[in-house]
C-alpha atoms as a PDB file:
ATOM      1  CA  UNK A   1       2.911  49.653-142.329  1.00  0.00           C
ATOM      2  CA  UNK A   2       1.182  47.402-144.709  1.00  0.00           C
ATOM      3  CA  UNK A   3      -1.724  47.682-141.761  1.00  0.00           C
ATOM      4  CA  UNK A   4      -1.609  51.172-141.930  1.00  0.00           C
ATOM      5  CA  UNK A   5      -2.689  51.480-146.059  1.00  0.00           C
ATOM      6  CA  UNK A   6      -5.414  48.891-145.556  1.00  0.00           C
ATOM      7  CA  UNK A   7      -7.003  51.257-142.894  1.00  0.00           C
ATOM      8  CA  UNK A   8      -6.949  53.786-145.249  1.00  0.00           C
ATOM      9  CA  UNK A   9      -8.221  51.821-148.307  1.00  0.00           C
ATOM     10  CA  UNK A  10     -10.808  50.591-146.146  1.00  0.00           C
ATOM     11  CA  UNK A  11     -11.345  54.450-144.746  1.00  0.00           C
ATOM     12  CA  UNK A  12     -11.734  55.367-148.453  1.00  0.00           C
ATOM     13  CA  UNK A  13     -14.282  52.667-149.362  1.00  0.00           C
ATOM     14  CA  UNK A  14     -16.527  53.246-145.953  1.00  0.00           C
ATOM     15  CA  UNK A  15     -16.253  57.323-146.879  1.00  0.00           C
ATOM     16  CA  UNK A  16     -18.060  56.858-150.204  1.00  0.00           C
ATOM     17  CA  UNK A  17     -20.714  54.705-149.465  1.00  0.00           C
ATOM     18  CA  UNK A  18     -21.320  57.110-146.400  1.00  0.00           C
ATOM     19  CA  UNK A  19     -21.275  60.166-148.626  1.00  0.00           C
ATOM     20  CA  UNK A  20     -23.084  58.045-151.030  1.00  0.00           C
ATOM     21  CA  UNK A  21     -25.542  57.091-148.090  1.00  0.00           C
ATOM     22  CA  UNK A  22     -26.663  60.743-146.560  1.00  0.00           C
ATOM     23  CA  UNK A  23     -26.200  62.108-150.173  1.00  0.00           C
ATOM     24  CA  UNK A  24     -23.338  65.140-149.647  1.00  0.00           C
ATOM     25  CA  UNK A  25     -20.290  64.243-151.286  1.00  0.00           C
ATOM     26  CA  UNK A  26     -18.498  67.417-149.561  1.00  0.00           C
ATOM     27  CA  UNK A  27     -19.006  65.881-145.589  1.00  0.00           C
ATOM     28  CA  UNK A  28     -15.504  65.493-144.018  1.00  0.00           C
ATOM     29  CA  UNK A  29     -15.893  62.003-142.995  1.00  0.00           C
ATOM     30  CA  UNK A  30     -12.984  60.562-140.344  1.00  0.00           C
ATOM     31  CA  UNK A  31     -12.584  57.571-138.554  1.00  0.00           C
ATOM     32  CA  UNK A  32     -14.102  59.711-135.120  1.00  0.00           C
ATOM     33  CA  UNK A  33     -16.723  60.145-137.274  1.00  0.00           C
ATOM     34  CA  UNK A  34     -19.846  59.564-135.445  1.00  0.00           C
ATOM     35  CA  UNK A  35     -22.334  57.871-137.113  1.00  0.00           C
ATOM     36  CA  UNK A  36     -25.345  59.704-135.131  1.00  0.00           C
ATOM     37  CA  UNK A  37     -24.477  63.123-134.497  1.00  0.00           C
ATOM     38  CA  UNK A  38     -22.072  63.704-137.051  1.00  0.00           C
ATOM     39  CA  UNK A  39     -24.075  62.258-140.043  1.00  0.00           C
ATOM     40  CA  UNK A  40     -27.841  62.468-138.266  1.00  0.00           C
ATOM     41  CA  UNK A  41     -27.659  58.409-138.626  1.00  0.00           C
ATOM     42  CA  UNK A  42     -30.813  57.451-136.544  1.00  0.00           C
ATOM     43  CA  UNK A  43     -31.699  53.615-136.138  1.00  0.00           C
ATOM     44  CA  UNK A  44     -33.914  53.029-139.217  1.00  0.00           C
ATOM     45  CA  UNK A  45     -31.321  54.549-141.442  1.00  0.00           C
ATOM     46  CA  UNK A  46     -28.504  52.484-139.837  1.00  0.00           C
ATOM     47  CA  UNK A  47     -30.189  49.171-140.435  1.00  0.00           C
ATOM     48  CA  UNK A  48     -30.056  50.443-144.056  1.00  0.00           C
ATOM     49  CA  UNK A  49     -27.016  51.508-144.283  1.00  0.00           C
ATOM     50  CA  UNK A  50     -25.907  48.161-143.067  1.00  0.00           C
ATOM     51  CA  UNK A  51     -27.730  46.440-145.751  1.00  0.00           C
ATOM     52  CA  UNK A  52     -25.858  48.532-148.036  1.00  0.00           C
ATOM     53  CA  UNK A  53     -22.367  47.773-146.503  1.00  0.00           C
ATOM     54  CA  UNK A  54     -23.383  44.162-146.266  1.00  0.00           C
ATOM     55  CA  UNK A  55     -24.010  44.502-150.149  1.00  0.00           C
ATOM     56  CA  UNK A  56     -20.240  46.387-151.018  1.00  0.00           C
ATOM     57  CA  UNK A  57     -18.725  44.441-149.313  1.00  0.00           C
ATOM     58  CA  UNK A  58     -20.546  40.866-149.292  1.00  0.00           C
ATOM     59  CA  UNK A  59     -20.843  40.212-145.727  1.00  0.00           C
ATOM     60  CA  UNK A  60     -23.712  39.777-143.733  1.00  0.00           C
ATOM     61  CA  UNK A  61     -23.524  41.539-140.746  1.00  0.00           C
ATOM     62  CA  UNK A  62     -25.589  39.771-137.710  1.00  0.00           C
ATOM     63  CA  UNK A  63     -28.297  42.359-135.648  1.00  0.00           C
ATOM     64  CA  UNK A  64     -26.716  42.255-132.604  1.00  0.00           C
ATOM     65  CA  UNK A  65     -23.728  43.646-134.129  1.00  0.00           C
ATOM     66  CA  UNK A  66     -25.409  46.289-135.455  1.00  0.00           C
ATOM     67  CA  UNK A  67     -25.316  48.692-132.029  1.00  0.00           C
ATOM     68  CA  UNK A  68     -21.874  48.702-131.886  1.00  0.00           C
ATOM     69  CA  UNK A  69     -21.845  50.989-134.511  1.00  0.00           C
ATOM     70  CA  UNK A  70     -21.379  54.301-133.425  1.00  0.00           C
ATOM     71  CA  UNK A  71     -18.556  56.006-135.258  1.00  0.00           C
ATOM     72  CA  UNK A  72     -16.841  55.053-138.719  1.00  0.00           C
ATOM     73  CA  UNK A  73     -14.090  53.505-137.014  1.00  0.00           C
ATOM     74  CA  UNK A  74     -16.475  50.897-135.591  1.00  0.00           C
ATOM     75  CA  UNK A  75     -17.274  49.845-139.156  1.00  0.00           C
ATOM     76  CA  UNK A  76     -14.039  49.600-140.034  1.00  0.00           C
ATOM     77  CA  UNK A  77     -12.708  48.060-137.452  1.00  0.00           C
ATOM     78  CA  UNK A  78     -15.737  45.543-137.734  1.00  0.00           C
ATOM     79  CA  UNK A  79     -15.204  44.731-141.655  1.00  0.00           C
ATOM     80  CA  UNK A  80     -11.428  44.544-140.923  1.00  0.00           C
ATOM     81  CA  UNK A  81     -12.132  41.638-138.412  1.00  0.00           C
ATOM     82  CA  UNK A  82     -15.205  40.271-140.700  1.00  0.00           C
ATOM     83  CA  UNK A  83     -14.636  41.042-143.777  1.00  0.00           C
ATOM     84  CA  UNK A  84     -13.157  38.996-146.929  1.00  0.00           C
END
């Protein structure tokens, strides 16, 4: 259970810096999310974005990590496993 809240704390935190990040507050973002076609995400803007994550959430995130990310529950699951 106690599992279960830090998903969604973690949910909540990823949500704003994405809304943040493509600028529309109002965009349902989920954990199927994808990070792509959902959000129009393309490469450039994901290597940003990381930088910006790495920055909330002081981490750094290697480059060959970086591909995995394809929906929001990537990043989560990734700054579950990585983060502080």
């Amino acid at each position: 259970m106690k599992q279960r809240g830090k998903a969604v704390s973690m949910l909540e935190k990823v949500r704003t810096i994405l809304c943040e990040f493509i600028n529309n507050k109002d965009f349902e973002i989920g954990e199927n999310t994808a990070l792509s076609s959902d959000l129009g995400i393309n490469s450039y803007q994901l290597a940003e974005l990381v930088c910006v994550i790495e920055d909330s959430f002081n981490i750094e995130i290697p480059n060959k990590s970086i591909a995995s990310f394809v929906s929001v529950r990537d990043l989560i699951e990734y700054l579950e496993l990585n983060g502080n």
